[in-house]
C-alpha atoms as a PDB file:
ATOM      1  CA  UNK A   1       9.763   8.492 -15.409  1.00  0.00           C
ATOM      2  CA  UNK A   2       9.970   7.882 -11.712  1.00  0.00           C
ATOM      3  CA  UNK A   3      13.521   7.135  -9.863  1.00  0.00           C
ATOM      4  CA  UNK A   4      13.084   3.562  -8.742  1.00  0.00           C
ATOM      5  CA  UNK A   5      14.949   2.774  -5.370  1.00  0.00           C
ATOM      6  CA  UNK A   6      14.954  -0.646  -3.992  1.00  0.00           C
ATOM      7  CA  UNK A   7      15.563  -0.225  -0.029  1.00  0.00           C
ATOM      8  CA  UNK A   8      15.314  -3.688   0.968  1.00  0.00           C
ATOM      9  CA  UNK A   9      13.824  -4.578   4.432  1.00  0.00           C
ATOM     10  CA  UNK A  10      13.017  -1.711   6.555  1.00  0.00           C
ATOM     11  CA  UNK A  11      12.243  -0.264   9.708  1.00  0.00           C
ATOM     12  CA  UNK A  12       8.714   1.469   9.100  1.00  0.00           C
ATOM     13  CA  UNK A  13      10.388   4.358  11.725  1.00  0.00           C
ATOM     14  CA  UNK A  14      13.687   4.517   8.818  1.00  0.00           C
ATOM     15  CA  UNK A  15      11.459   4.916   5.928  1.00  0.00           C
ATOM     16  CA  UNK A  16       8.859   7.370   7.545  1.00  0.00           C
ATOM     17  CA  UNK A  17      11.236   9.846   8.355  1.00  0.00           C
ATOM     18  CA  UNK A  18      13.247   9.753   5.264  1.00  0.00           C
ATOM     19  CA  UNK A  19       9.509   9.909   3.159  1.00  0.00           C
ATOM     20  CA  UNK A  20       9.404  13.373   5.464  1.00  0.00           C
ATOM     21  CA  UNK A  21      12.790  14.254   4.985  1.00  0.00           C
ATOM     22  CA  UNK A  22      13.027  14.029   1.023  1.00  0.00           C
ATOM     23  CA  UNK A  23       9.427  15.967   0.865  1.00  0.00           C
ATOM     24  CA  UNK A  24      10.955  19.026   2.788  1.00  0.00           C
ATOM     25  CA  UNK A  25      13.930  19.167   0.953  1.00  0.00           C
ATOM     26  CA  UNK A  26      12.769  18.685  -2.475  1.00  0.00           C
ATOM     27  CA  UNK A  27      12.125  21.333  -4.674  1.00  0.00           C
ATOM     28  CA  UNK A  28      10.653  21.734  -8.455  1.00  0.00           C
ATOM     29  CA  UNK A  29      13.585  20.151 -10.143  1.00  0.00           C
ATOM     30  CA  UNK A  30      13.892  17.067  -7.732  1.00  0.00           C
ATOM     31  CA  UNK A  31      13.274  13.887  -9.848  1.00  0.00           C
ATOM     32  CA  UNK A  32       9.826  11.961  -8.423  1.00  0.00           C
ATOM     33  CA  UNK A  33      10.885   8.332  -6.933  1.00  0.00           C
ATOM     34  CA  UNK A  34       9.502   4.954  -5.933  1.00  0.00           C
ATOM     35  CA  UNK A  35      10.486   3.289  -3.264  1.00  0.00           C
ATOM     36  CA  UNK A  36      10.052   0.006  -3.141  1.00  0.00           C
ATOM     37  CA  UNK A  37      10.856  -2.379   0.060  1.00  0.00           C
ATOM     38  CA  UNK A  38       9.489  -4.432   2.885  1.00  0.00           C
ATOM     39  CA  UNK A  39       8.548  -3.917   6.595  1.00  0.00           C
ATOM     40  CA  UNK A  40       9.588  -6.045   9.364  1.00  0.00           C
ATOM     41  CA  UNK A  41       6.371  -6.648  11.114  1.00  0.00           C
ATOM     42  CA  UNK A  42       4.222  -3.712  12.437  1.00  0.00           C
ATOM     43  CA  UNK A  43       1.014  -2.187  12.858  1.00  0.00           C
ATOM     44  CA  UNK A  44       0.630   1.745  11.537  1.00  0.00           C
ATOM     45  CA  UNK A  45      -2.139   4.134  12.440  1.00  0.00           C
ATOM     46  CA  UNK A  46      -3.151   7.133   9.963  1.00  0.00           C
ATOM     47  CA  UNK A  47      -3.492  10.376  11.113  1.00  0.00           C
ATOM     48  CA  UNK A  48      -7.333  10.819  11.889  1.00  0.00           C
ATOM     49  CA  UNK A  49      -7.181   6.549  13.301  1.00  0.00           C
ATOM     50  CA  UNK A  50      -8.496   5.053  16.205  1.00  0.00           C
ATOM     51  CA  UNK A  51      -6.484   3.271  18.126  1.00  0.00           C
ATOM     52  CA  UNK A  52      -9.569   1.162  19.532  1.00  0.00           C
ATOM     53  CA  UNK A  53      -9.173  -0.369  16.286  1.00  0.00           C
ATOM     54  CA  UNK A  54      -5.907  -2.386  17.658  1.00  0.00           C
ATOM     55  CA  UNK A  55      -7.713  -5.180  19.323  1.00  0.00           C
ATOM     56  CA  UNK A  56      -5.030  -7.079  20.735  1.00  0.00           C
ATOM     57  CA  UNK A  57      -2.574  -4.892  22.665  1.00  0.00           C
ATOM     58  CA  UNK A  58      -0.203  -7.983  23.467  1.00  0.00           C
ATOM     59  CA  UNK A  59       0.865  -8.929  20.324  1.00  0.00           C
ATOM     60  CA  UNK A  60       4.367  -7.860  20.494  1.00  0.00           C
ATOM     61  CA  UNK A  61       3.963  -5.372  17.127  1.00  0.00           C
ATOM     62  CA  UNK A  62       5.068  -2.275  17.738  1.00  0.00           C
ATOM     63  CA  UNK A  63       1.425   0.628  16.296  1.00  0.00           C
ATOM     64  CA  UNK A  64       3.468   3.530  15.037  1.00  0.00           C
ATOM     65  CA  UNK A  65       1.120   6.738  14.164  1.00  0.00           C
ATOM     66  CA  UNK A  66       1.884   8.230  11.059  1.00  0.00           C
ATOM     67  CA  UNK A  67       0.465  10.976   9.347  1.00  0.00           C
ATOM     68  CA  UNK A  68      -0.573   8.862   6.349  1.00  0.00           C
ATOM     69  CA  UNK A  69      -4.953   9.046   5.264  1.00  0.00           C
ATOM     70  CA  UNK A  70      -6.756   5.871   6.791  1.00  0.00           C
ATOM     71  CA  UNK A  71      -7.042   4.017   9.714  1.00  0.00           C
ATOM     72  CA  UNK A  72      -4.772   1.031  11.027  1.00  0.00           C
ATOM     73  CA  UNK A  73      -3.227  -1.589   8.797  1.00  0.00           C
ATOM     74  CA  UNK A  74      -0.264  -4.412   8.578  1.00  0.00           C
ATOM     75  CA  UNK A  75       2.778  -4.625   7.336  1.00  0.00           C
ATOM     76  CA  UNK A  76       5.271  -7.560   7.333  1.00  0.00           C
ATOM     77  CA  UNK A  77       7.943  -9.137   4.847  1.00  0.00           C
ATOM     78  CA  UNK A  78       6.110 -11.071   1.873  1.00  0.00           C
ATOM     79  CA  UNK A  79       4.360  -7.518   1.296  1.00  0.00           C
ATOM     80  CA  UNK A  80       5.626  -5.749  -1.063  1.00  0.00           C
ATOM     81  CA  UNK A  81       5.268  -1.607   0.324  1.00  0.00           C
ATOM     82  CA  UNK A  82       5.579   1.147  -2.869  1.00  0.00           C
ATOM     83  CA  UNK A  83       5.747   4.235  -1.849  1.00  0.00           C
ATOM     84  CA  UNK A  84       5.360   7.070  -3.884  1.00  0.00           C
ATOM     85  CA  UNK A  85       7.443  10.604  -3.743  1.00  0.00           C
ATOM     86  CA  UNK A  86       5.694  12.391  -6.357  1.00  0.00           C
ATOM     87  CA  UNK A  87       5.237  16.146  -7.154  1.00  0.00           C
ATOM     88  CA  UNK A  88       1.452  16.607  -8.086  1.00  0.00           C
ATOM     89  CA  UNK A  89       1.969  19.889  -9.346  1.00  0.00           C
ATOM     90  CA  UNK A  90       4.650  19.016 -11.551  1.00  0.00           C
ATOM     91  CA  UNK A  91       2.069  16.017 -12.479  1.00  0.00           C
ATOM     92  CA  UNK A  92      -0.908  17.991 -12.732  1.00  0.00           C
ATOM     93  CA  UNK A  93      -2.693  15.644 -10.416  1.00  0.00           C
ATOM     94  CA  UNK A  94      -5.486  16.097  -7.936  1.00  0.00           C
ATOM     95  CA  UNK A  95      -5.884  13.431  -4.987  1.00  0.00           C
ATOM     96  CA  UNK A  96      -8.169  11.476  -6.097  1.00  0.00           C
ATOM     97  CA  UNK A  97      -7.224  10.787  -9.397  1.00  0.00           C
ATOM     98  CA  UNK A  98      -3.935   9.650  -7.921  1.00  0.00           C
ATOM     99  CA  UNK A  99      -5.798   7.051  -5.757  1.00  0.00           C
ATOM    100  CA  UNK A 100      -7.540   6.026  -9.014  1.00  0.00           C
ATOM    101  CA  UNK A 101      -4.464   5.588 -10.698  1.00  0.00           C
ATOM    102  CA  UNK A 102      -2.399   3.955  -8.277  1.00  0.00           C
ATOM    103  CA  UNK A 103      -5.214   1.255  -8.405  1.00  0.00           C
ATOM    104  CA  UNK A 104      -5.392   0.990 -11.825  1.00  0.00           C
ATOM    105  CA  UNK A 105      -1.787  -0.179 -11.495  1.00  0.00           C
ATOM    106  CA  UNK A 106      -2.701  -2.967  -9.127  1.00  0.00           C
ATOM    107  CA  UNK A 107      -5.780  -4.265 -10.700  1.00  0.00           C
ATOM    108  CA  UNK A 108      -3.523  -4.286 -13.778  1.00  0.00           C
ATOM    109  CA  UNK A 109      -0.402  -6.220 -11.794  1.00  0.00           C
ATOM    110  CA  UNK A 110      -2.952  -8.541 -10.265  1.00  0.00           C
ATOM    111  CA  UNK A 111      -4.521  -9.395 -13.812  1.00  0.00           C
ATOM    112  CA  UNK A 112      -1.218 -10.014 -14.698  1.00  0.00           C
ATOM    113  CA  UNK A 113      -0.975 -13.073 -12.603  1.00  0.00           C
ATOM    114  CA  UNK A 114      -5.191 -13.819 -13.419  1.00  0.00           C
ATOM    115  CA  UNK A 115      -6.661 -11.987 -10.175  1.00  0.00           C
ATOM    116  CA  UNK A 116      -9.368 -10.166 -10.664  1.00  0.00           C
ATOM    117  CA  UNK A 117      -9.828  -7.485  -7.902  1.00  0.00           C
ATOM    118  CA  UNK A 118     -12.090  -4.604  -7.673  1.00  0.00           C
ATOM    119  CA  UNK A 119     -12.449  -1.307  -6.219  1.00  0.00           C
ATOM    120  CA  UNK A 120     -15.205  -0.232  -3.704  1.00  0.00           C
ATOM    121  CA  UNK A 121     -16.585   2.871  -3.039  1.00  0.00           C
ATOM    122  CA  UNK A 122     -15.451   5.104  -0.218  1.00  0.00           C
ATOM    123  CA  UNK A 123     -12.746   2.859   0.464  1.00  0.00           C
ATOM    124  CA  UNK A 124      -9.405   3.222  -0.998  1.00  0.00           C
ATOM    125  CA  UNK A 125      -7.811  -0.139  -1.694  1.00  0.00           C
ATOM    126  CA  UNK A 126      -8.306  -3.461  -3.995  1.00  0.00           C
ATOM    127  CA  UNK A 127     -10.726  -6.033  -3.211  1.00  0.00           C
ATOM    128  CA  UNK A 128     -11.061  -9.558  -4.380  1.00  0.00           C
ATOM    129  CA  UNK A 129     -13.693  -9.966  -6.947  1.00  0.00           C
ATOM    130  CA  UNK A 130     -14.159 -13.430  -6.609  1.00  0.00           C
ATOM    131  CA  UNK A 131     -17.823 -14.052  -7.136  1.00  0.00           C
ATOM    132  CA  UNK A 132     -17.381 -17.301  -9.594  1.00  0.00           C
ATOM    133  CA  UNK A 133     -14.942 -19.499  -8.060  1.00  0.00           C
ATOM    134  CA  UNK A 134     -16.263 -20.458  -5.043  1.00  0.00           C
ATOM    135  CA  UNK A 135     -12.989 -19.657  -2.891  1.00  0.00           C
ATOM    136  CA  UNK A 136     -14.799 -17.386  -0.484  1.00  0.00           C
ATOM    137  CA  UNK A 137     -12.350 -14.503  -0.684  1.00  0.00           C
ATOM    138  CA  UNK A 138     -14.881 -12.118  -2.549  1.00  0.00           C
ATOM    139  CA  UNK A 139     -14.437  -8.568  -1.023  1.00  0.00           C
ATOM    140  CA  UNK A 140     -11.188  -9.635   0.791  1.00  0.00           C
ATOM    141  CA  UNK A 141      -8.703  -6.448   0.916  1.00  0.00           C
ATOM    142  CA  UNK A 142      -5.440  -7.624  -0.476  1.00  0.00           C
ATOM    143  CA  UNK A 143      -4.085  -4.293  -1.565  1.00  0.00           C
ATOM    144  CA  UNK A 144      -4.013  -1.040   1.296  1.00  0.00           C
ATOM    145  CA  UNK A 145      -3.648   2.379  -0.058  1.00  0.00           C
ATOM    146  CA  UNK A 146      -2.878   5.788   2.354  1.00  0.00           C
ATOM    147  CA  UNK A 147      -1.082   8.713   1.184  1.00  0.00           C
ATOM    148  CA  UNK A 148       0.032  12.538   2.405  1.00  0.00           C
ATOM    149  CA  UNK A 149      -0.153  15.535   0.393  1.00  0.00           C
ATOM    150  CA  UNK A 150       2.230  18.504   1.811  1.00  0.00           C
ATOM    151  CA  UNK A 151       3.737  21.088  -0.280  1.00  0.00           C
ATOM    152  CA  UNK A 152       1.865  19.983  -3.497  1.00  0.00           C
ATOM    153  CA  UNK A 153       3.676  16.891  -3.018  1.00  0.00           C
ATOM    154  CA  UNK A 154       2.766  13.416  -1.941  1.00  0.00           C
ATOM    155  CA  UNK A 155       4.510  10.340  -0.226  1.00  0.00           C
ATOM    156  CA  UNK A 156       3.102   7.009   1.644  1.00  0.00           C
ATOM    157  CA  UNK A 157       1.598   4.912  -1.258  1.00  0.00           C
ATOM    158  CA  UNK A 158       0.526   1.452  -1.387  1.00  0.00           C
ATOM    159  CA  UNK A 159       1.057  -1.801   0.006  1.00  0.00           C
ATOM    160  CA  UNK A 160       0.241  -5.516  -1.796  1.00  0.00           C
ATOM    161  CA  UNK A 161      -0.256  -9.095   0.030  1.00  0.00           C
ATOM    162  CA  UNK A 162       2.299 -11.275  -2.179  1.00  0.00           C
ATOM    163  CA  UNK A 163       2.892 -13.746   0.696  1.00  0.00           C
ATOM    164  CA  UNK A 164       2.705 -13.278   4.478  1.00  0.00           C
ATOM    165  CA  UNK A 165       1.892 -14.020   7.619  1.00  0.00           C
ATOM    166  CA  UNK A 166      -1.791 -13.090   7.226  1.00  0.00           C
ATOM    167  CA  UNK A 167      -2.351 -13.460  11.340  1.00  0.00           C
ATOM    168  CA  UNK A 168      -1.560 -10.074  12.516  1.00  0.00           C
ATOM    169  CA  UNK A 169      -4.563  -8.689  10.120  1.00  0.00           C
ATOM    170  CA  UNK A 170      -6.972 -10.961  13.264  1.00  0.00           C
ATOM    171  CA  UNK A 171      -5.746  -8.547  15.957  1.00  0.00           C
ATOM    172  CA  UNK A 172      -7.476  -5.373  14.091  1.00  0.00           C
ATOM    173  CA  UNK A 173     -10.270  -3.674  12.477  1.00  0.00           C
ATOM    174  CA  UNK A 174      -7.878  -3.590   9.137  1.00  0.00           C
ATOM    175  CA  UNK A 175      -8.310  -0.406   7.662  1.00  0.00           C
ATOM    176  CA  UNK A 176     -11.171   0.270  10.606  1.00  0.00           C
ATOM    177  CA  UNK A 177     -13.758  -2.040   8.904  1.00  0.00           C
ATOM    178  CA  UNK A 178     -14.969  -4.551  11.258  1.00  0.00           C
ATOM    179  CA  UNK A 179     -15.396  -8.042   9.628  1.00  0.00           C
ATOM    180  CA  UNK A 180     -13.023  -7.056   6.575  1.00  0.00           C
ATOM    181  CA  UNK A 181     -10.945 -10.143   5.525  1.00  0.00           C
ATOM    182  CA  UNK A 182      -7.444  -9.498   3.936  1.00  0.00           C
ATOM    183  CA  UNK A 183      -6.055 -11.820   1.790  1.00  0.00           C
ATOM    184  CA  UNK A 184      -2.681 -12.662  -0.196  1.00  0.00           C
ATOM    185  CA  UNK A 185      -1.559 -13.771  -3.785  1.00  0.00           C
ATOM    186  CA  UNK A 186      -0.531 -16.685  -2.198  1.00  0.00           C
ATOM    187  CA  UNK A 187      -3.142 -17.824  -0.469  1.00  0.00           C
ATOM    188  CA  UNK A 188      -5.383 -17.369  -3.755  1.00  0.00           C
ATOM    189  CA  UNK A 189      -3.024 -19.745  -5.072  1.00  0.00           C
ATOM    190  CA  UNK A 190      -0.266 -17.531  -6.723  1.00  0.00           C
ATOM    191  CA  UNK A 191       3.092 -18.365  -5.848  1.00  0.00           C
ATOM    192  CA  UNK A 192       4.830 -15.289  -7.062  1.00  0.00           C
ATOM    193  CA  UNK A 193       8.218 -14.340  -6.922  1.00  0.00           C
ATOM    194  CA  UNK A 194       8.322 -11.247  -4.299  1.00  0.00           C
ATOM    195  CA  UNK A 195      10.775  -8.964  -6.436  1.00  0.00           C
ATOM    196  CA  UNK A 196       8.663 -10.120  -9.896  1.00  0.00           C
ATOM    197  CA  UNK A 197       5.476  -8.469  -8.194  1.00  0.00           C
ATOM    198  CA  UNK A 198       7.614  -5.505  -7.180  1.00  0.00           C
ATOM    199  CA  UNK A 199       8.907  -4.955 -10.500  1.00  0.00           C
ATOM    200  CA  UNK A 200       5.812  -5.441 -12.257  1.00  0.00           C
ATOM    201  CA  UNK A 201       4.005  -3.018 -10.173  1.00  0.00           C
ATOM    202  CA  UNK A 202       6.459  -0.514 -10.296  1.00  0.00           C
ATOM    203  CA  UNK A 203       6.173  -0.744 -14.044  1.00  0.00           C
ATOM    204  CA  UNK A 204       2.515  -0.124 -14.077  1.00  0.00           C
ATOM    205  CA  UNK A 205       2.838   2.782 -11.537  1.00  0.00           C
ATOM    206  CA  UNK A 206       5.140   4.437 -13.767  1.00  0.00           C
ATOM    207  CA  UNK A 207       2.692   3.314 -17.570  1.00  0.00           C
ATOM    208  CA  UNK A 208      -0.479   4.907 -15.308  1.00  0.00           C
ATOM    209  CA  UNK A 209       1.181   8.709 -13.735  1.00  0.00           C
ATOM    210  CA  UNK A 210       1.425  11.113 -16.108  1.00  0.00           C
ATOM    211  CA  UNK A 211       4.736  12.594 -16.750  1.00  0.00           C
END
């Protein structure tokens, strides 16, 4: 099981050092946890991104560089941000099939609420598979995924569009993909409750890591 901590609405600067902070002081015996909260609005960079990739400098968002995987992305309140302080060794886990895992658990929330999303090769994250209804959202990112491995252990995690302010995704190359649309449960017509979607994915996090 993972230690579930709810941490409410967050500075990204708060939760970034104290993702830091718990990986160096952890050792084997420290219990894994999820953290699950939101973001007042801001733009982060990963470690190897390119700030050209921030298009509109006057936006009033603060871009924080972190030393997550990826490029730039949004977060905002109406997302709902899991992060996940796991010890791979403990788990037996290689990188990748973490990333695989952690999106099984959102294409498994999503279906919950009758989204079908997909994955897409070479880019970590959840698309809209959408193909059928005519809604125009097909390959719209609604799910972001960046992590950091140190010590054998991993934080960062994953971040899904319940409903926000969509806007700030115009002023960037989201994830550095020019032309990428991102997308929200909302406007694909779910109305869900923010903590329901928090709970539920937390639940499927925890059914798809091995103990």
């Amino acid at each position: 099981m993972i230690h579930i901590r709810w941490r409410g609405i967050e500075p990204y600067p708060t939760s970034f050092d104290a993702m830091r902070a718990f990986t160096d002081a952890r050792d084997s015996h420290t219990p894994d946890q999820l953290w699950l909260l939101e973001h007042p609005p801001v733009y982060t960079l990963g470690q190897a991104g390119d700030p050209a990739h921030l298009l509109d400098k006057n936006t009033g968002i603060d871009l924080i560089r972190t030393d997550r995987g990826g490029q730039i992305t949004f977060h905002g309140p109406g997302q709902v941000i899991a992060y996940l302080l796991l010890d791979l060794r403990r788990r037996r886990l290689m990188a990748r099939e973490l990333v695989r895992r952690i999106e099984q658990a959102v294409i498994e929330t999503l279906a919950a609420y009758n989204l079908s999303v997909c994955r897409k090769p070479g880019a970590p994250g959840l698309y809209i598979d959408d193909t059928l209804s005519g809604r125009g959202y097909h390959g719209a990112k609604i799910a972001a995924l960046g992590l950091k491995i140190r010590r054998g252990c991993c934080y960062h995690g994953v971040s899904l569009n319940v409903n926000m302010d969509l806007r700030p995704f115009d002023s960037i190359h989201p994830c550095g993909d020019a032309g990428l649309r991102t997308v929200d449960m909302a406007s694909l017509g779910v109305l869900a409750d923010w903590s329901e979607a928090a709970s539920l994915l937390a639940a499927r996090l925890n059914e798809n890591l091995p103990t």
